[in-house]
C-alpha atoms as a PDB file:
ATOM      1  CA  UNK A   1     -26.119  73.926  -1.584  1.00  0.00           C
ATOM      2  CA  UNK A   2     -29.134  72.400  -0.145  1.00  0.00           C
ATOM      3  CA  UNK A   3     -30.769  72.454  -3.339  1.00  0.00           C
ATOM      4  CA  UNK A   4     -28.068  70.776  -4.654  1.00  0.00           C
ATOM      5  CA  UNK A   5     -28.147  67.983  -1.973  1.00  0.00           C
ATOM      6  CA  UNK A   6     -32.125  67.512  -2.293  1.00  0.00           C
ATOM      7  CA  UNK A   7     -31.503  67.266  -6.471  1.00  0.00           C
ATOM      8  CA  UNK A   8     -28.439  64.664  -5.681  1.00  0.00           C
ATOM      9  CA  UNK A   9     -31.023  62.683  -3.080  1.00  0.00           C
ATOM     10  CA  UNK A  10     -34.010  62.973  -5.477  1.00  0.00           C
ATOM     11  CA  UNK A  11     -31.839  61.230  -8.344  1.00  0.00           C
ATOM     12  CA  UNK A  12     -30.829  58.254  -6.046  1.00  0.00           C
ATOM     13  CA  UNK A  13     -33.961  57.710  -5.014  1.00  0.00           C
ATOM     14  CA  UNK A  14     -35.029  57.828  -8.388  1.00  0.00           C
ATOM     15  CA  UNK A  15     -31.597  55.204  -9.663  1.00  0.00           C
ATOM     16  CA  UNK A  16     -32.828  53.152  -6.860  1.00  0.00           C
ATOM     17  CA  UNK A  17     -36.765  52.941  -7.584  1.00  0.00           C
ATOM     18  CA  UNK A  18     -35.543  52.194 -11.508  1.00  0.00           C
ATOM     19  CA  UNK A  19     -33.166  49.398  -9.911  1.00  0.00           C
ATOM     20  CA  UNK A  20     -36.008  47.824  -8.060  1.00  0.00           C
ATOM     21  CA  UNK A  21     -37.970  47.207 -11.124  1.00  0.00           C
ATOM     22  CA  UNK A  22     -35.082  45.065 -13.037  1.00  0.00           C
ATOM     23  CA  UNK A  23     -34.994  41.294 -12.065  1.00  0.00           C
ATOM     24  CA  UNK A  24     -32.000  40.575  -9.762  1.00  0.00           C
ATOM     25  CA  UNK A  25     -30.712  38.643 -12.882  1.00  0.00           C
ATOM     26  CA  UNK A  26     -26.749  37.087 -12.163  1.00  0.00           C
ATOM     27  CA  UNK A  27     -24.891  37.631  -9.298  1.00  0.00           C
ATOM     28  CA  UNK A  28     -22.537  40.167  -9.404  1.00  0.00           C
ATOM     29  CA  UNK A  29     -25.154  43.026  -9.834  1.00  0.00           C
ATOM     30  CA  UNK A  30     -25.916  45.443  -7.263  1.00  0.00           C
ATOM     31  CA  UNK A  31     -29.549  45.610  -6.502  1.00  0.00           C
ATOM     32  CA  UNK A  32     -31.602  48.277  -4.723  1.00  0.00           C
ATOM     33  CA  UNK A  33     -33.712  46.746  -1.876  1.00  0.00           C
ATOM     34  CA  UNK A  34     -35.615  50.341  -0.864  1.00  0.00           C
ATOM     35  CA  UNK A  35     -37.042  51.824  -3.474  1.00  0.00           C
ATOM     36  CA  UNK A  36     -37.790  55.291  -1.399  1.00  0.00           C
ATOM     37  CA  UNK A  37     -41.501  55.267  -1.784  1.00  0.00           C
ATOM     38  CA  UNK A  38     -42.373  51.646  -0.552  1.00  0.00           C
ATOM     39  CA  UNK A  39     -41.592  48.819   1.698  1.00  0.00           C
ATOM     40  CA  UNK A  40     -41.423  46.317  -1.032  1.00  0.00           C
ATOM     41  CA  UNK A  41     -39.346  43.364  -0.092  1.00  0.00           C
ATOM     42  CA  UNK A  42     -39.407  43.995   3.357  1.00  0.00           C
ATOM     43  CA  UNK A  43     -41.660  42.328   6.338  1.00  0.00           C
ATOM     44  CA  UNK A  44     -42.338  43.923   9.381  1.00  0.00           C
ATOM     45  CA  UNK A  45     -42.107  41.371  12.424  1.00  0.00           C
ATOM     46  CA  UNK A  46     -43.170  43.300  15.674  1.00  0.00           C
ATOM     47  CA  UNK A  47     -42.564  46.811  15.170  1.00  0.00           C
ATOM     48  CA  UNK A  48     -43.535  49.409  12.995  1.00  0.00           C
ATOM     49  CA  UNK A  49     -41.625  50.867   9.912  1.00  0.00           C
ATOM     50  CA  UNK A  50     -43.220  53.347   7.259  1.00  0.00           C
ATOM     51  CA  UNK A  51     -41.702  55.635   4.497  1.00  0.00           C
ATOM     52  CA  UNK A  52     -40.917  59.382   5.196  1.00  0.00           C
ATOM     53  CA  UNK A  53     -39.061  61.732   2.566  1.00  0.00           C
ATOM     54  CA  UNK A  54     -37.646  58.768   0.598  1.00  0.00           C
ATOM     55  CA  UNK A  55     -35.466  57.021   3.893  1.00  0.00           C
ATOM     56  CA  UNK A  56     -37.343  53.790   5.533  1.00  0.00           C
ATOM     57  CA  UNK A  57     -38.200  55.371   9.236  1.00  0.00           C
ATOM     58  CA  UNK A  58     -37.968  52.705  12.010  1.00  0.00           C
ATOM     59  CA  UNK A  59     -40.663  54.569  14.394  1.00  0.00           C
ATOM     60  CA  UNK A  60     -41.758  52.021  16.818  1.00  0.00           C
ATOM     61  CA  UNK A  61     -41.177  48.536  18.437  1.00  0.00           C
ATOM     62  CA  UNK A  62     -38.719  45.809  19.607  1.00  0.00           C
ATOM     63  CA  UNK A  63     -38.519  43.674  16.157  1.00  0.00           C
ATOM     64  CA  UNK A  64     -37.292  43.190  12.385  1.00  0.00           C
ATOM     65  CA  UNK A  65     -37.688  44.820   8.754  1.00  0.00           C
ATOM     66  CA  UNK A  66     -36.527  42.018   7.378  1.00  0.00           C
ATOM     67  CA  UNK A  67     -36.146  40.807   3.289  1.00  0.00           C
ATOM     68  CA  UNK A  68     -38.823  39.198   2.231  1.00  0.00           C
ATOM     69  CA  UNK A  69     -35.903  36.525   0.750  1.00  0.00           C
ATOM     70  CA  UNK A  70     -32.334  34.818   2.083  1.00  0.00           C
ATOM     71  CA  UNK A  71     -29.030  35.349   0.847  1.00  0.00           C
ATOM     72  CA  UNK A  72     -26.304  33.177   0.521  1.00  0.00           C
ATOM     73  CA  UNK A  73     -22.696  35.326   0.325  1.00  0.00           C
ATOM     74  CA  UNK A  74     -23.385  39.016  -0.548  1.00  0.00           C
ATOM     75  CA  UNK A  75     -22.291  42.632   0.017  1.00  0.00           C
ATOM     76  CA  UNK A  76     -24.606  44.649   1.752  1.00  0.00           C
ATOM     77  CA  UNK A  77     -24.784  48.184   2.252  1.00  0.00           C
ATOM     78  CA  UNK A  78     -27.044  51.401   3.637  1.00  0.00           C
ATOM     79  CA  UNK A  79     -26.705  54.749   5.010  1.00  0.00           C
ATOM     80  CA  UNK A  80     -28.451  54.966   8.303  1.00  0.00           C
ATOM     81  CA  UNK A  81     -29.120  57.888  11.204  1.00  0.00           C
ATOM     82  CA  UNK A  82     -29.876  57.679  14.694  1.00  0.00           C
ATOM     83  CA  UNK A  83     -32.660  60.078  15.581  1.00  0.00           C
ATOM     84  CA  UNK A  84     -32.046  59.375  19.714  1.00  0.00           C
ATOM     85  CA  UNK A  85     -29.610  62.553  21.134  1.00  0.00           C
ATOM     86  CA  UNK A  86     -27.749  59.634  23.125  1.00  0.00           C
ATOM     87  CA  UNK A  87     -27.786  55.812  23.523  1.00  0.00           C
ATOM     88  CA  UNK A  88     -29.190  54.695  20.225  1.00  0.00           C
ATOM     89  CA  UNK A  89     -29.566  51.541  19.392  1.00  0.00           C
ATOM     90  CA  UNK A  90     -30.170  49.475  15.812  1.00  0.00           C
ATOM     91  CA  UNK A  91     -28.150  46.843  13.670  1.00  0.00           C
ATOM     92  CA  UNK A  92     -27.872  44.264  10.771  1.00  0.00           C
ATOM     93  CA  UNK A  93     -28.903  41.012  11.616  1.00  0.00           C
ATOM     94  CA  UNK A  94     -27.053  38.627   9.185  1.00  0.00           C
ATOM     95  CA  UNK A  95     -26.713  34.292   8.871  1.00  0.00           C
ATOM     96  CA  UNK A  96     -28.806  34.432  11.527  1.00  0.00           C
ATOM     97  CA  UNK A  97     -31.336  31.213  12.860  1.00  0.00           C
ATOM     98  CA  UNK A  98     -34.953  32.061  13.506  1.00  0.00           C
ATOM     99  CA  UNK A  99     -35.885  34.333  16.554  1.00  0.00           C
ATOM    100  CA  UNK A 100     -36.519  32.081  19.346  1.00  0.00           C
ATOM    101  CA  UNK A 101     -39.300  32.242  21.326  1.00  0.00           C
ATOM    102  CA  UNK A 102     -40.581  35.543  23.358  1.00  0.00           C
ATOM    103  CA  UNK A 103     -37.574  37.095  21.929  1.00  0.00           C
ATOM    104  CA  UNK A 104     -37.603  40.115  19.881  1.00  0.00           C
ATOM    105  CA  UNK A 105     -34.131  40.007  17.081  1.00  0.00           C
ATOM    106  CA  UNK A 106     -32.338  36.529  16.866  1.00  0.00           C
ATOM    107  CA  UNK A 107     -28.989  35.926  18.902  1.00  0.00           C
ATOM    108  CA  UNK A 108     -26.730  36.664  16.115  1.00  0.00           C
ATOM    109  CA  UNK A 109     -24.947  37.639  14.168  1.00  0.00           C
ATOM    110  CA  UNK A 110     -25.381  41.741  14.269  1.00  0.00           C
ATOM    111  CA  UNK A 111     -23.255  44.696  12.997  1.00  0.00           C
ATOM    112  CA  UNK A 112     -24.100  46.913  15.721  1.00  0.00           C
ATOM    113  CA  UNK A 113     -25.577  50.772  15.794  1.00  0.00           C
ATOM    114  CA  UNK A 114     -25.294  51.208  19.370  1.00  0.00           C
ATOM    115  CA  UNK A 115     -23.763  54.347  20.442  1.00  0.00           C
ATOM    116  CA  UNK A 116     -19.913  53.382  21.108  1.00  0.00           C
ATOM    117  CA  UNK A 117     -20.317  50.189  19.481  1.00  0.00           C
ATOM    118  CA  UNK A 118     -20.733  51.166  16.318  1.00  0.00           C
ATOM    119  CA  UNK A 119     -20.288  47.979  13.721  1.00  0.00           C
ATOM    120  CA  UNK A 120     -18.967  46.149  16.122  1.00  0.00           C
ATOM    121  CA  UNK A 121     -20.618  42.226  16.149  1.00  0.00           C
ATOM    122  CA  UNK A 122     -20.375  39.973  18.990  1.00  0.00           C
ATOM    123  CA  UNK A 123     -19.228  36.737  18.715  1.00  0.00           C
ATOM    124  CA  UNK A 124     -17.330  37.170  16.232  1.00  0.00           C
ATOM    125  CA  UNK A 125     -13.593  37.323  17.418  1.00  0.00           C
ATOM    126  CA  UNK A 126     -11.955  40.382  15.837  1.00  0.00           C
ATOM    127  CA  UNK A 127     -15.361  42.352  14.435  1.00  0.00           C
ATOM    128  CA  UNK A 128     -14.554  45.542  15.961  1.00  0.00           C
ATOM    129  CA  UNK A 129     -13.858  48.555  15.075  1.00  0.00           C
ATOM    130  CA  UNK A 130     -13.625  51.923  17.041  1.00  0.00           C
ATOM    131  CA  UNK A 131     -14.227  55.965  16.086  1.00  0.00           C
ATOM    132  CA  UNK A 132     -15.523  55.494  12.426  1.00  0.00           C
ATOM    133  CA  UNK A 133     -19.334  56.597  13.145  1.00  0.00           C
ATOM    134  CA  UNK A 134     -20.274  59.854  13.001  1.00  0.00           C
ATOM    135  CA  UNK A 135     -22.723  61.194  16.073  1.00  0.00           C
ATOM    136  CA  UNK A 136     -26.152  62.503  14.736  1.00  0.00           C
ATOM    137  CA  UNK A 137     -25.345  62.153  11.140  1.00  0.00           C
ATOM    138  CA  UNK A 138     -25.694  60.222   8.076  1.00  0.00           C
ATOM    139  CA  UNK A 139     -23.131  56.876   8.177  1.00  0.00           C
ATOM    140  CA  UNK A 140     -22.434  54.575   5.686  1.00  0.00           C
ATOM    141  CA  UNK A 141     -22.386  50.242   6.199  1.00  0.00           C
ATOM    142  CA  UNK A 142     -20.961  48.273   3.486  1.00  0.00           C
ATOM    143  CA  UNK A 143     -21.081  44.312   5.102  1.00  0.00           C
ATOM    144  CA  UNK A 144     -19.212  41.545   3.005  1.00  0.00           C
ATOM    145  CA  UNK A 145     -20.273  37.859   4.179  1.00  0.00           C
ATOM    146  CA  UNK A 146     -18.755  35.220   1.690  1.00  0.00           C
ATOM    147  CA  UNK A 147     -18.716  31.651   3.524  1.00  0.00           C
ATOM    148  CA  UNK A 148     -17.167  31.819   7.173  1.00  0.00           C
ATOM    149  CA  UNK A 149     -15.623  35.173   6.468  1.00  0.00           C
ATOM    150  CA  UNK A 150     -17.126  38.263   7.093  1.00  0.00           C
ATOM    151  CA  UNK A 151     -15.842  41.948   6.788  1.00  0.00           C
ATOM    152  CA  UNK A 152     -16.962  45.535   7.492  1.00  0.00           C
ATOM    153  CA  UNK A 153     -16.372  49.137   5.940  1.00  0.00           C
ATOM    154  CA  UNK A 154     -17.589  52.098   7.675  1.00  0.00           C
ATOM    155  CA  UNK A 155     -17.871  55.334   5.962  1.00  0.00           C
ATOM    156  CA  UNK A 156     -15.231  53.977   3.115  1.00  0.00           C
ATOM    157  CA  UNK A 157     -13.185  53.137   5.369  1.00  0.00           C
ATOM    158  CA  UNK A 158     -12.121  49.007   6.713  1.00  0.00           C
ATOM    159  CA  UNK A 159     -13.325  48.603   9.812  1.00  0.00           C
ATOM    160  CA  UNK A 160     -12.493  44.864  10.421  1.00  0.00           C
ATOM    161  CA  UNK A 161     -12.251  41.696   8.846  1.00  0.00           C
ATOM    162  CA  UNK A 162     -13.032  38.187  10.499  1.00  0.00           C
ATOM    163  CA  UNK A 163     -13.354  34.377  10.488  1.00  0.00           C
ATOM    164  CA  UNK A 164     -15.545  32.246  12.215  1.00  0.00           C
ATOM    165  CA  UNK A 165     -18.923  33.005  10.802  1.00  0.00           C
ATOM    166  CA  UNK A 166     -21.471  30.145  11.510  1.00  0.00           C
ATOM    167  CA  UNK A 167     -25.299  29.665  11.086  1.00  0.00           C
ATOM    168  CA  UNK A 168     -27.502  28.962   8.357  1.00  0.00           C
ATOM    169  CA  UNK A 169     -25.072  28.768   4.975  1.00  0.00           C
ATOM    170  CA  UNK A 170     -28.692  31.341   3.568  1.00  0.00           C
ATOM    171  CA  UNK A 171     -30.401  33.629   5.584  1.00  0.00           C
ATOM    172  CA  UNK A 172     -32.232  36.718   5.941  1.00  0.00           C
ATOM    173  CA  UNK A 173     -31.205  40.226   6.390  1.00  0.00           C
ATOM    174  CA  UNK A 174     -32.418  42.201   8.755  1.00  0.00           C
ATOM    175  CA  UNK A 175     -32.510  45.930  10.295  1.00  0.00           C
ATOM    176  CA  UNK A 176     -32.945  45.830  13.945  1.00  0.00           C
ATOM    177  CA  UNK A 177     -36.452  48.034  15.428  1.00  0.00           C
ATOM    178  CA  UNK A 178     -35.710  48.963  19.333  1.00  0.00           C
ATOM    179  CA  UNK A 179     -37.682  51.835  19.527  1.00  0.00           C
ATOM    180  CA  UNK A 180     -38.070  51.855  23.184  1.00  0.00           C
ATOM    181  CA  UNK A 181     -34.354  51.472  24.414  1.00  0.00           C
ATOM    182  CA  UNK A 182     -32.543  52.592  21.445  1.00  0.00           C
ATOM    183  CA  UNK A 183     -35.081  55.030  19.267  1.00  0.00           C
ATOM    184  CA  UNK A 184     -36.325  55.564  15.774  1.00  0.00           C
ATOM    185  CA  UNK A 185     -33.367  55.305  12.767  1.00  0.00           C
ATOM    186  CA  UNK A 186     -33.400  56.540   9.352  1.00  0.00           C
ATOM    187  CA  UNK A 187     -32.313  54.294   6.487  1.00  0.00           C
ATOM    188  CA  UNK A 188     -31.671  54.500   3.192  1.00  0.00           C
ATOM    189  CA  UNK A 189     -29.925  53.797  -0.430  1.00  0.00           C
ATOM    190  CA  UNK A 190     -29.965  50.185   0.727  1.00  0.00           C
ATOM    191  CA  UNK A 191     -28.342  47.830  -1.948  1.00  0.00           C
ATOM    192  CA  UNK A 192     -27.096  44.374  -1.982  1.00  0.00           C
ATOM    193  CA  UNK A 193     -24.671  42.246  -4.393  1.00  0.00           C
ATOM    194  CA  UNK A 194     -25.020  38.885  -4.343  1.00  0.00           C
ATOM    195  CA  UNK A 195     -21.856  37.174  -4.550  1.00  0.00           C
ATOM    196  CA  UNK A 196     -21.589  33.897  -6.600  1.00  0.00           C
END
């Protein structure tokens, strides 16, 4: 069986490297932003992020892998692990404005990965969700943001839907580093579909 499982992650990473290489021609297409062996397309601001075993590893600091570009309305998705035993701590940042000053993420808007708070964002009335995470293993985001609206699935599965989404109409994406407080996270098949 593992065999199996290293085979089935060996051919995404490979589907995903191979996606990487095609323009992101019209929207509609889903494109791979991790190719498995690289942090093309991403920029480190304040922490540290490498490549281990085909997943992006989050290892150390308070700070952002974010795209290298902004995106207007798109569906985003990525598996991601918490390596802490107890109160980890990552997100999404998405329409977010710039980080202010001697801060390390921006103020919003974030699908959480905090233990117990899993996809939850705040400010955002009604983007919670509750018992759809998985403790120490591999979990699935799939984040829809079209205009004010935004919506969540977790593990295939709806987690919420909401109005009210404000900020910069085009914005970057971003995976949250808090190393200290929260510890290191696993991420990978990372995709996005930009939405016309």
């Amino acid at each position: 069986m593992k065999k199996i499982q290293l085979f089935l992650g060996a051919a995404l990473v490979g589907m995903c490297a191979a996606a990487t290489t095609m323009q992101a021609a019209e929207a509609g297409q889903r494109v791979c932003l991790f190719d498995g062996k690289t942090l093309n397309g991403w920029t480190l601001i304040t922490c540290e992020a490498t490549v281990e075993d085909g997943k992006l590893f989050i290892k150390a600091g308070n700070g952002l892998v974010q795209t290298e570009r902004k995106y207007r309305d798109f569906v985003f998705e990525c598996d991601w692990k918490a390596l802490k035993p107890e109160k980890w701590d990552s997100g999404i940042y998405f329409r977010y404005d710039p980080i202010p000053p001697k801060r390390p993420w921006p103020v919003r808007y974030q699908a959480n990965m905090r233990q117990g708070d899993e996809g939850n964002v705040a400010g955002l009335k009604g983007a919670k969700s509750e018992g759809l995470c998985k403790d120490h293993e591999w979990n699935h985001f799939k984040l829809t943001v079209r205009g004010a609206h935004a919506e969540l699935e977790i593990n295939g599965k709806p987690a919420w839907s909401a109005e009210g989404v404000e900020g910069p109409a085009e914005s970057y994406i971003a995976l949250q580093a808090e190393v200290p407080g929260g510890g290191q996270h696993y991420f990978r098949n990372i995709f996005i579909t930009e939405l016309k």
